[in-house]
C-alpha atoms as a PDB file:
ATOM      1  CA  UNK A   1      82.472  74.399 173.596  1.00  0.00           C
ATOM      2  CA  UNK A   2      82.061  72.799 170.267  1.00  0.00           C
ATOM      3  CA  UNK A   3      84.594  71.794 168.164  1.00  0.00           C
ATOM      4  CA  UNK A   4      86.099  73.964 165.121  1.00  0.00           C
ATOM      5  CA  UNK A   5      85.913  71.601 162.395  1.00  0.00           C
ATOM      6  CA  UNK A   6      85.489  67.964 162.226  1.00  0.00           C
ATOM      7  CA  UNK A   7      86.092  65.671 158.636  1.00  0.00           C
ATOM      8  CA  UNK A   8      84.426  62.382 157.848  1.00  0.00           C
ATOM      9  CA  UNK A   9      85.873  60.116 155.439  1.00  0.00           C
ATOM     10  CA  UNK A  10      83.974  58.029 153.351  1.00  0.00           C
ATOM     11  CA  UNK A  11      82.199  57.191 156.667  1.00  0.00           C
ATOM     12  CA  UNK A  12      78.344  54.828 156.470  1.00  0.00           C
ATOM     13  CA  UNK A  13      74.967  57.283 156.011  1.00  0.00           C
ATOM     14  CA  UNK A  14      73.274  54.950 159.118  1.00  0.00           C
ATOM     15  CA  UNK A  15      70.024  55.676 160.644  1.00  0.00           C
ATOM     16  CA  UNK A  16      70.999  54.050 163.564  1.00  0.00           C
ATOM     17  CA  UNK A  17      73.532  56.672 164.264  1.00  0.00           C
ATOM     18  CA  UNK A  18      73.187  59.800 165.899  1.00  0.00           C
ATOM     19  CA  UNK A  19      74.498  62.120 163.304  1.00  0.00           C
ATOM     20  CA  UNK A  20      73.319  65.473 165.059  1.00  0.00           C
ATOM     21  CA  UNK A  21      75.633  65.539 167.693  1.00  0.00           C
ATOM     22  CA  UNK A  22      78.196  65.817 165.130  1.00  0.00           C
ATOM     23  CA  UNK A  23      76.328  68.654 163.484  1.00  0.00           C
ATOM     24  CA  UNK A  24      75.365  70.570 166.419  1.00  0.00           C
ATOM     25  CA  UNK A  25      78.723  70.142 167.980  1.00  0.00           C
ATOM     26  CA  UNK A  26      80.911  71.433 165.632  1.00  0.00           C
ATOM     27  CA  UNK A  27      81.315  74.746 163.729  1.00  0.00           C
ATOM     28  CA  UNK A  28      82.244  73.373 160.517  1.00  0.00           C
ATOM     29  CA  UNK A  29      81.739  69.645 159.777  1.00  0.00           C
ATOM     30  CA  UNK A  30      82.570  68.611 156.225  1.00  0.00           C
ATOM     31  CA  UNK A  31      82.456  64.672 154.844  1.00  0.00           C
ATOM     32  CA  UNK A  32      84.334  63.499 152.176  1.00  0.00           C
ATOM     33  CA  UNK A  33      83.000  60.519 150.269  1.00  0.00           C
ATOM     34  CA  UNK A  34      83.985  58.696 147.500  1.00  0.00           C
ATOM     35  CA  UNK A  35      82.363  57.047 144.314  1.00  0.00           C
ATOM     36  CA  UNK A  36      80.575  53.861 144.001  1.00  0.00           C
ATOM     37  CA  UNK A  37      83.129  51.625 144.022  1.00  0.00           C
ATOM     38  CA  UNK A  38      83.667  52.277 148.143  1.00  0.00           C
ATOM     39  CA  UNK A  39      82.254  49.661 149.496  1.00  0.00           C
ATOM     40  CA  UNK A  40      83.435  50.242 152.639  1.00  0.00           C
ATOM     41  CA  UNK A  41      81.148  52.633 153.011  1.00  0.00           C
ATOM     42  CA  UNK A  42      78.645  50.531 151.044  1.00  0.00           C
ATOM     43  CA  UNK A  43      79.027  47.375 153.947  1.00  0.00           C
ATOM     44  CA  UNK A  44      78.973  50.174 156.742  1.00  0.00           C
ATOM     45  CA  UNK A  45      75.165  51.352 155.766  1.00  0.00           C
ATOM     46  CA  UNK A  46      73.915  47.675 154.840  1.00  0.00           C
ATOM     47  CA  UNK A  47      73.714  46.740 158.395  1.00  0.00           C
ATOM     48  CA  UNK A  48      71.539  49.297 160.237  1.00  0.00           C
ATOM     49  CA  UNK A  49      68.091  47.616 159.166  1.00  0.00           C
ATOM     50  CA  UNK A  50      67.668  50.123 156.653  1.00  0.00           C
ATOM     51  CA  UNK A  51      70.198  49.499 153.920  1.00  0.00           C
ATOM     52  CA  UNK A  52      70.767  53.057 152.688  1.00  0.00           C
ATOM     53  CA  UNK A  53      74.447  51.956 150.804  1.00  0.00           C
ATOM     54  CA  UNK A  54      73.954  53.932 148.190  1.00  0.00           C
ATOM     55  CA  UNK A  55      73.521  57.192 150.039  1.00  0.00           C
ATOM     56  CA  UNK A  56      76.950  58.369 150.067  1.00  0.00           C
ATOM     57  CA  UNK A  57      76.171  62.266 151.279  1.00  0.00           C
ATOM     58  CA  UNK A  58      75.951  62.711 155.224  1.00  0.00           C
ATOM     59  CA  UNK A  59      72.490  64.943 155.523  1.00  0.00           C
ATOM     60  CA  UNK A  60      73.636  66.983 158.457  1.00  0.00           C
ATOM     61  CA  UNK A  61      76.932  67.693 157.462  1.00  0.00           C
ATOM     62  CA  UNK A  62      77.905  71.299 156.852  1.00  0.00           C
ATOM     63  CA  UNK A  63      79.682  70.582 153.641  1.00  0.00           C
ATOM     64  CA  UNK A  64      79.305  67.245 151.541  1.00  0.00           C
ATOM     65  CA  UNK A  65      82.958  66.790 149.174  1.00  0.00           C
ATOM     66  CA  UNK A  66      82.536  64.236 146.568  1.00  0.00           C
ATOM     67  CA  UNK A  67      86.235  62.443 145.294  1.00  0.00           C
ATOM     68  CA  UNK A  68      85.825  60.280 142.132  1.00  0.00           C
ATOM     69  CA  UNK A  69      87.809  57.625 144.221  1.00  0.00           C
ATOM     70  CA  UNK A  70      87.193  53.960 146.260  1.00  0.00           C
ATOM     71  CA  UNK A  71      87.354  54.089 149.825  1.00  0.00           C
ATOM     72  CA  UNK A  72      91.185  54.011 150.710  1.00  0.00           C
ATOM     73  CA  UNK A  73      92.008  56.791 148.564  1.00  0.00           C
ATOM     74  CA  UNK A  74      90.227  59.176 150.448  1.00  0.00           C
ATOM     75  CA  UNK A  75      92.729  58.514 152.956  1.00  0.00           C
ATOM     76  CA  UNK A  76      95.579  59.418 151.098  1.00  0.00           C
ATOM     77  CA  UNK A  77      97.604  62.191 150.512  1.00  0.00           C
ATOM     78  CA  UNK A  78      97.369  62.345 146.761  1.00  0.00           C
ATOM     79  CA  UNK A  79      93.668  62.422 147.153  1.00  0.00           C
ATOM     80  CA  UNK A  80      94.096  65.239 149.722  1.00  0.00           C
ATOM     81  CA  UNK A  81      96.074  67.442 147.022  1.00  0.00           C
ATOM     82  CA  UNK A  82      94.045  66.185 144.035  1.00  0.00           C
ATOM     83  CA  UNK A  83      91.373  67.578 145.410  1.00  0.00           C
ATOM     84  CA  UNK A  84      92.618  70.176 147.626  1.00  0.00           C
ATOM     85  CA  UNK A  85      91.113  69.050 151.025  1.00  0.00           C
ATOM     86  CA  UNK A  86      93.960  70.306 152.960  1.00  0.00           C
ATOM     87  CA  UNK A  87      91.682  73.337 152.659  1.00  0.00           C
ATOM     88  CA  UNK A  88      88.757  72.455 155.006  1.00  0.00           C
ATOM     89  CA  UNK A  89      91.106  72.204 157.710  1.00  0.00           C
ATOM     90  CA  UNK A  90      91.799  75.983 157.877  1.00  0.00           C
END
């Protein structure tokens, strides 16, 4: 039974990972991802042997949410209302 809706935050486009599984076992899978100053998510792609850090969009993902923030603001609750995420949760 798949899930109802999964969220990704600011989480590394990898090649190396198997991304489908997320898509295929969810209903509604939506990542959030932040601007270029997120190097978190810039480090996280660098180190599948393809460096891809400055694809910030998951391919598979049902929904791709772009915040004009670094990489711990996507985790925080101003963000979240800023940008009304609370809504992909319903």
């Amino acid at each position: 039974m798949p899930l109802a809706s999964v969220i990704t935050l600011a989480t590394p486009v990898r090649d190396d990972v198997p991304y489908w599984k997320v898509r295929y076992g969810t209903d509604d899978w939506t990542h959030v991802y932040g601007n270029y100053t997120d190097y978190w998510q810039l480090m996280g792609s660098a180190f599948d042997g393809h460096f891809h850090g400055w694809r910030r969009q998951m391919p598979l993902a049902h929904k791709n949410v772009k915040v004009n923030t670094n990489h711990e603001d996507t985790h925080d609750v101003e963000t979240w209302d800023k940008y009304d995420l609370w809504k992909y949760l319903e």
